[in-house]
N, C-alpha and C. Protein backbone atom coordinates (compact mmCIF):
# COMPACT_ATOMS: atom_id res chain seq x y z
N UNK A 1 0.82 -1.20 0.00
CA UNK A 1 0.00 0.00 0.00
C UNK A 1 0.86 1.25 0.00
N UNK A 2 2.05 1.00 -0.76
CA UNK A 2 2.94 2.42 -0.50
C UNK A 2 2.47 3.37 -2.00
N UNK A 3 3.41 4.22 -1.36
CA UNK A 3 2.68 5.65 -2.52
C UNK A 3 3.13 5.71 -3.71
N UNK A 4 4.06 4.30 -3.84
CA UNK A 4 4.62 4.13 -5.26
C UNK A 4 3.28 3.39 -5.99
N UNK A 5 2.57 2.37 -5.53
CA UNK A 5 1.07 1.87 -5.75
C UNK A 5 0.43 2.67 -6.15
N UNK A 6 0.31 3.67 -5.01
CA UNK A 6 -1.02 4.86 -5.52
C UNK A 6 -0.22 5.81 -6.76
N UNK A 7 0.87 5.90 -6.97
CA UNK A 7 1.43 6.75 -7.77
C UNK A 7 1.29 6.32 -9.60
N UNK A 8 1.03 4.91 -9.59
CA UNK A 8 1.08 4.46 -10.29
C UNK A 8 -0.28 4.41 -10.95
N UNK A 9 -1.09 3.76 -9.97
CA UNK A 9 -2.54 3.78 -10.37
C UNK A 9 -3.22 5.41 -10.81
N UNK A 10 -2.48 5.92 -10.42
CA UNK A 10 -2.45 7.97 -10.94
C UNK A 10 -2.23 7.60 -12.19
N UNK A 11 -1.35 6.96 -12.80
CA UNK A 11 -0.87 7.40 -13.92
C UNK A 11 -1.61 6.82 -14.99
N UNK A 12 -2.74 6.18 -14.63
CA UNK A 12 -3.51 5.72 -15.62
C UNK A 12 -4.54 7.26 -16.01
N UNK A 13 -4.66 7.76 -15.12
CA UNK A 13 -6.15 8.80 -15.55
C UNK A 13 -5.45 9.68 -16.78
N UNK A 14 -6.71 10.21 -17.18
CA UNK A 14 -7.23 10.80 -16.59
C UNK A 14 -8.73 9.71 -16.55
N UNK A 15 -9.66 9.44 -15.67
CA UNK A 15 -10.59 8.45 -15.60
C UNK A 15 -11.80 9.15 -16.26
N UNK A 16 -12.72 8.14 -16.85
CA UNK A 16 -13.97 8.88 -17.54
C UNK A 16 -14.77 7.58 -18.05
N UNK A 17 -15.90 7.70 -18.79
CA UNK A 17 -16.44 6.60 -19.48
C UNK A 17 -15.69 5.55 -20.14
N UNK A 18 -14.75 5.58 -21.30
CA UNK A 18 -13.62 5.22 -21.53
C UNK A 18 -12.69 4.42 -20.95
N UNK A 19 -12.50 5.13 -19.87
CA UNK A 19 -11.36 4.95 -18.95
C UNK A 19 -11.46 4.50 -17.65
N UNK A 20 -12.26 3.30 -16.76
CA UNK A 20 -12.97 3.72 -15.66
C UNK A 20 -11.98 3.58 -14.42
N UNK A 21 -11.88 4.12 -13.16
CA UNK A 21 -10.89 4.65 -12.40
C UNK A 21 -10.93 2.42 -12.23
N UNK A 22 -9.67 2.23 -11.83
CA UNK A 22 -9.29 0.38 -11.26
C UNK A 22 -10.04 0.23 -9.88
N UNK A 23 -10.32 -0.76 -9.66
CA UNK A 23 -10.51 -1.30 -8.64
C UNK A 23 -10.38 -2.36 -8.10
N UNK A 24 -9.46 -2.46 -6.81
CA UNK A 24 -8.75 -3.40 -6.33
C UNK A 24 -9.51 -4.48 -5.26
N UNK A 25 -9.31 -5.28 -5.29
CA UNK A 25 -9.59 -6.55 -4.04
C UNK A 25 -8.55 -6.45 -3.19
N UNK A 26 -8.69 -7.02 -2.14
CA UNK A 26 -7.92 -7.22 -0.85
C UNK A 26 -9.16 -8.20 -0.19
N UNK A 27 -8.30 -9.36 0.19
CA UNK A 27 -8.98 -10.85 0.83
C UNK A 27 -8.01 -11.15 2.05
N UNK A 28 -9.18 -11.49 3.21
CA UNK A 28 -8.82 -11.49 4.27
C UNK A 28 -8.26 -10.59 5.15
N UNK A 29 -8.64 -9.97 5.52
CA UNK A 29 -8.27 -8.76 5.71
C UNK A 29 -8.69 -8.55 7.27
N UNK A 30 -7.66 -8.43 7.99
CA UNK A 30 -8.36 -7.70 9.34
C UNK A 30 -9.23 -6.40 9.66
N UNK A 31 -10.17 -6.05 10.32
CA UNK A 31 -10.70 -5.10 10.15
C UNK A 31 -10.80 -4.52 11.73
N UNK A 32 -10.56 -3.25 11.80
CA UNK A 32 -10.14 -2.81 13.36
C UNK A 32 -11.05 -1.32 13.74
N UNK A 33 -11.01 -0.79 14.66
CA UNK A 33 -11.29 0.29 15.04
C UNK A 33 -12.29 1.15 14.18
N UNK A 34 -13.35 0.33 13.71
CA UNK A 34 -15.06 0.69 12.96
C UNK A 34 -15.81 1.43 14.18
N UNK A 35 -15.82 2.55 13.10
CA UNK A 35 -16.27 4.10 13.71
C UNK A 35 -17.83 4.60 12.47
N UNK A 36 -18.68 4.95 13.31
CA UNK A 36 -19.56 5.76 12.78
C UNK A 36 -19.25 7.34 12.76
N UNK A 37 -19.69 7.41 11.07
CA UNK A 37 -19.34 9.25 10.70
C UNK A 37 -20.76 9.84 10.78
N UNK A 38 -21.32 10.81 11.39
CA UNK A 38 -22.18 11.99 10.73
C UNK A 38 -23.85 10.49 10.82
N UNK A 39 -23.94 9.66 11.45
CA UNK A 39 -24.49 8.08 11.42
C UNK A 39 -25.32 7.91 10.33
N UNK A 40 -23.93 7.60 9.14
CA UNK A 40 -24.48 7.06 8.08
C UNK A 40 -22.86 6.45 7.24
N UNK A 41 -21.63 6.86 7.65
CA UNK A 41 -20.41 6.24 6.70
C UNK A 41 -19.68 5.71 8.08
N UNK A 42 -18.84 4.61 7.46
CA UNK A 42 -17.96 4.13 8.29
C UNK A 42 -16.35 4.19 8.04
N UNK A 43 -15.86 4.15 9.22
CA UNK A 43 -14.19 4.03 8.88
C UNK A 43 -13.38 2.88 9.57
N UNK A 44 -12.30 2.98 9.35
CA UNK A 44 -11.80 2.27 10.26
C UNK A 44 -10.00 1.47 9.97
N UNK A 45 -9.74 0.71 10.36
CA UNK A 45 -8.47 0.75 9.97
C UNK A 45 -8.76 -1.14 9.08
N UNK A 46 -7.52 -1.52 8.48
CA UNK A 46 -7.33 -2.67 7.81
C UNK A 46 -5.87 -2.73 8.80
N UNK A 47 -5.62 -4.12 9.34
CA UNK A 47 -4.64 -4.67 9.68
C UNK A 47 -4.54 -5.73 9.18
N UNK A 48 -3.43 -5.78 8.50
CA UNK A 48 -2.47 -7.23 7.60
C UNK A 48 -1.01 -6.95 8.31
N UNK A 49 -0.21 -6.58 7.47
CA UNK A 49 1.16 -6.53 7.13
C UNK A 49 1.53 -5.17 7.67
N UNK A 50 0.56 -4.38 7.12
CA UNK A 50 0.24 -2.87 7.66
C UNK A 50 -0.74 -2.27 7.97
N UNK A 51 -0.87 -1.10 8.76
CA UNK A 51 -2.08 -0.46 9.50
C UNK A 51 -2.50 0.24 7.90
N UNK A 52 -4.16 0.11 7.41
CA UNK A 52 -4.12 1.35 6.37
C UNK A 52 -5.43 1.47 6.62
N UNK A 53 -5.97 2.71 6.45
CA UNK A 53 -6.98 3.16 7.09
C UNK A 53 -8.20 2.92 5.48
N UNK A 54 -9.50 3.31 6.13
CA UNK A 54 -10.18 2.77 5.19
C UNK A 54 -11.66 3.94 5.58
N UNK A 55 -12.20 3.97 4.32
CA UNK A 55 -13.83 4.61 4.52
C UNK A 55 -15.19 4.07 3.99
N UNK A 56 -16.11 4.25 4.22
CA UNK A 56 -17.29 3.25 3.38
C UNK A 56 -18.13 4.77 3.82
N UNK A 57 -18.51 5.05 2.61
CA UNK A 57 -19.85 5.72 2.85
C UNK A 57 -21.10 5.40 2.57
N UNK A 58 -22.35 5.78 3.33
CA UNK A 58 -23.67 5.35 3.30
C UNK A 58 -23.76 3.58 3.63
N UNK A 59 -22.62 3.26 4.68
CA UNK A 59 -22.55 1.99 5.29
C UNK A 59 -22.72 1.59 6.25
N UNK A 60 -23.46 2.50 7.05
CA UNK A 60 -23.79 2.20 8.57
C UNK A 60 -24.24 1.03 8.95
N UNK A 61 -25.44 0.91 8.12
CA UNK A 61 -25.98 -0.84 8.60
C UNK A 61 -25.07 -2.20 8.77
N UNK A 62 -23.90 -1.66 8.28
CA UNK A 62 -22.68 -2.72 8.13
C UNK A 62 -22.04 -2.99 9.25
N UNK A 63 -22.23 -1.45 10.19
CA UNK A 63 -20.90 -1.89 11.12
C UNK A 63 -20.68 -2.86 11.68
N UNK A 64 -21.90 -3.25 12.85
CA UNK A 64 -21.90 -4.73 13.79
C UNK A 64 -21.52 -6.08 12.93
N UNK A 65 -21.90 -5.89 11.51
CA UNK A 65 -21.29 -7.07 10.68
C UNK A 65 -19.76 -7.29 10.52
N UNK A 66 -18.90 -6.07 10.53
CA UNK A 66 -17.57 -6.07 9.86
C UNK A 66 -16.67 -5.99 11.04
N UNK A 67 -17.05 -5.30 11.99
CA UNK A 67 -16.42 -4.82 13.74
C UNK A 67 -15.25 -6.24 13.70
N UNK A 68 -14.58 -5.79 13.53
CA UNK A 68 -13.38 -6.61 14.20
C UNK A 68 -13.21 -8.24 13.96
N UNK A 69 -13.89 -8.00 12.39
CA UNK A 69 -13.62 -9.31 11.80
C UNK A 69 -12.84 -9.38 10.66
N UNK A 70 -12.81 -10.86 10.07
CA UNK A 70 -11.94 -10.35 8.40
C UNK A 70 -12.81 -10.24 7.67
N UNK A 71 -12.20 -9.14 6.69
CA UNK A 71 -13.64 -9.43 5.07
C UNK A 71 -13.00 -9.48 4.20
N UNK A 72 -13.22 -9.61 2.97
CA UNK A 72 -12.70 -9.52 1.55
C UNK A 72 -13.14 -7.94 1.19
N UNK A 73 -12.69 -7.08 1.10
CA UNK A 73 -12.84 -5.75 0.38
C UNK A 73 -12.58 -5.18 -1.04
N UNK A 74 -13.74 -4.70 -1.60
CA UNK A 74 -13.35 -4.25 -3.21
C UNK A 74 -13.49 -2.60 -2.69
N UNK A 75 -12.42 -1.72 -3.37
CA UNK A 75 -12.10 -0.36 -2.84
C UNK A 75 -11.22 -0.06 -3.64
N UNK A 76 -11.35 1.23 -4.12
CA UNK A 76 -10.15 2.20 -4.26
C UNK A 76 -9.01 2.90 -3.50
N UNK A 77 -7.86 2.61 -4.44
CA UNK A 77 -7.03 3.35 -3.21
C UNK A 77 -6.87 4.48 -3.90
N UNK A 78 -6.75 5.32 -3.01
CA UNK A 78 -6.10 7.02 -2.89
C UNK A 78 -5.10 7.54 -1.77
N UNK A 79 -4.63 8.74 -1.98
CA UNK A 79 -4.27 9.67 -0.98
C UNK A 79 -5.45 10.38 -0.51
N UNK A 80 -5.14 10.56 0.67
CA UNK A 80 -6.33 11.59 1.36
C UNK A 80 -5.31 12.40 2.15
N UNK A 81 -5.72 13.78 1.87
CA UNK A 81 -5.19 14.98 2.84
C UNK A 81 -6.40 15.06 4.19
N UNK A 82 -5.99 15.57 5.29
CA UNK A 82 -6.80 15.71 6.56
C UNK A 82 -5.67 16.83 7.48
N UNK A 83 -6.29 17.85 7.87
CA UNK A 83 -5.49 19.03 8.99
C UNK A 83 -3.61 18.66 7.97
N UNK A 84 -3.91 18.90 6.75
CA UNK A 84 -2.10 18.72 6.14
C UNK A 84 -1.27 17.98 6.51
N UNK A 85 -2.25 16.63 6.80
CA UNK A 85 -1.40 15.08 6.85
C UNK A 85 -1.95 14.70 5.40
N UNK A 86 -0.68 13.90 5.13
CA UNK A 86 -1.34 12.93 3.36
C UNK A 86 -1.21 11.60 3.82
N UNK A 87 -2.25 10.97 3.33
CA UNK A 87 -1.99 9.21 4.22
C UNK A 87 -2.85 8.68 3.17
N UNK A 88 -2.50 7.20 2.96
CA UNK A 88 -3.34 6.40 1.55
C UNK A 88 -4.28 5.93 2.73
N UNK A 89 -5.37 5.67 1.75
CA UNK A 89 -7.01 5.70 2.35
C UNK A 89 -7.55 4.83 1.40
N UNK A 90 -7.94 3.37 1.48
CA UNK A 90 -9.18 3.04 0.92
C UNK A 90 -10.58 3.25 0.93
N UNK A 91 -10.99 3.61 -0.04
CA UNK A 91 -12.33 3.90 -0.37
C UNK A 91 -13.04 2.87 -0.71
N UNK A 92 -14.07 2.47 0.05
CA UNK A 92 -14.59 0.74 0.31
C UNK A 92 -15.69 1.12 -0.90
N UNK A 93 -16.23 0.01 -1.92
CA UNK A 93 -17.26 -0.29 -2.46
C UNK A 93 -18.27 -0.97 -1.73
N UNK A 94 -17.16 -2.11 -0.96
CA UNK A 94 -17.96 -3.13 -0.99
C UNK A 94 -17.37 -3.62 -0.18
N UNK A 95 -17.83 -4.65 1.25
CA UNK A 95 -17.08 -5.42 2.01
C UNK A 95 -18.02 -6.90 2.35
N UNK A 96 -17.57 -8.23 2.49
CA UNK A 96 -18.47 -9.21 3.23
C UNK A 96 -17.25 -9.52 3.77
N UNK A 97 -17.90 -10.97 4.80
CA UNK A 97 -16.97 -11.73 5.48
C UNK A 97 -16.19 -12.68 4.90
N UNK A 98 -15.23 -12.48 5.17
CA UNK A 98 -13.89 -13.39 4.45
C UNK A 98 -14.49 -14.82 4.98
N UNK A 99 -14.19 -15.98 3.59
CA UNK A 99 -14.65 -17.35 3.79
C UNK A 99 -13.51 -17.95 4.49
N UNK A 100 -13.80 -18.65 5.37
CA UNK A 100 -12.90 -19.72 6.04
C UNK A 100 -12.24 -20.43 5.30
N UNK A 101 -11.06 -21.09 5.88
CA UNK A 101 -10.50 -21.52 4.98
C UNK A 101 -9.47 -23.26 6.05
């Protein structure tokens, strides 16, 4: 999830009909510290290998499902600026529970 990843996936745009922005999977995935925004988007962190933070909007009904379990996640990655910190941020589509294995 380093910024050479996101730097790269930049270099495809500019995104449009044509062109549609990628979107990545990530399976199995720890899911940590699920927070309600404004009570209607969620956040929270992904723990694997590394801490990377994550958002779902209009996902509230999800939280008690995802709280501190694994899921499989389809999301975009980006940079996100916040108070002039830059930190990569997935932008969740979509999350269920990771299948056993």
């Amino acid at each position: 999830y380093d910024n050479n990843i996101i730097d790269s996936i930049d270099l495809l745009q500019p995104y449009g009909k044509d062109n549609p922005e990628p979107y990545l999977c990530f399976r199995n995935v720890n899911i940590k510290n699920v927070a309600l925004i404004k009570d209607k988007h969620l956040r929270g962190d992904c723990l694997n290998d590394k801490k990377l933070a994550w958002i779902w909007f209009n996902a509230a009904e999800h939280k008690d499902l995802i709280a501190e379990k694994k899921v499989d996640i389809l999301c975009r990655l980006r940079k996100n600026e916040w108070r002039s910190v830059v930190y990569n941020q997935l932008m969740v589509e979509d999350m269920r529970l990771a299948e056993e294995k």
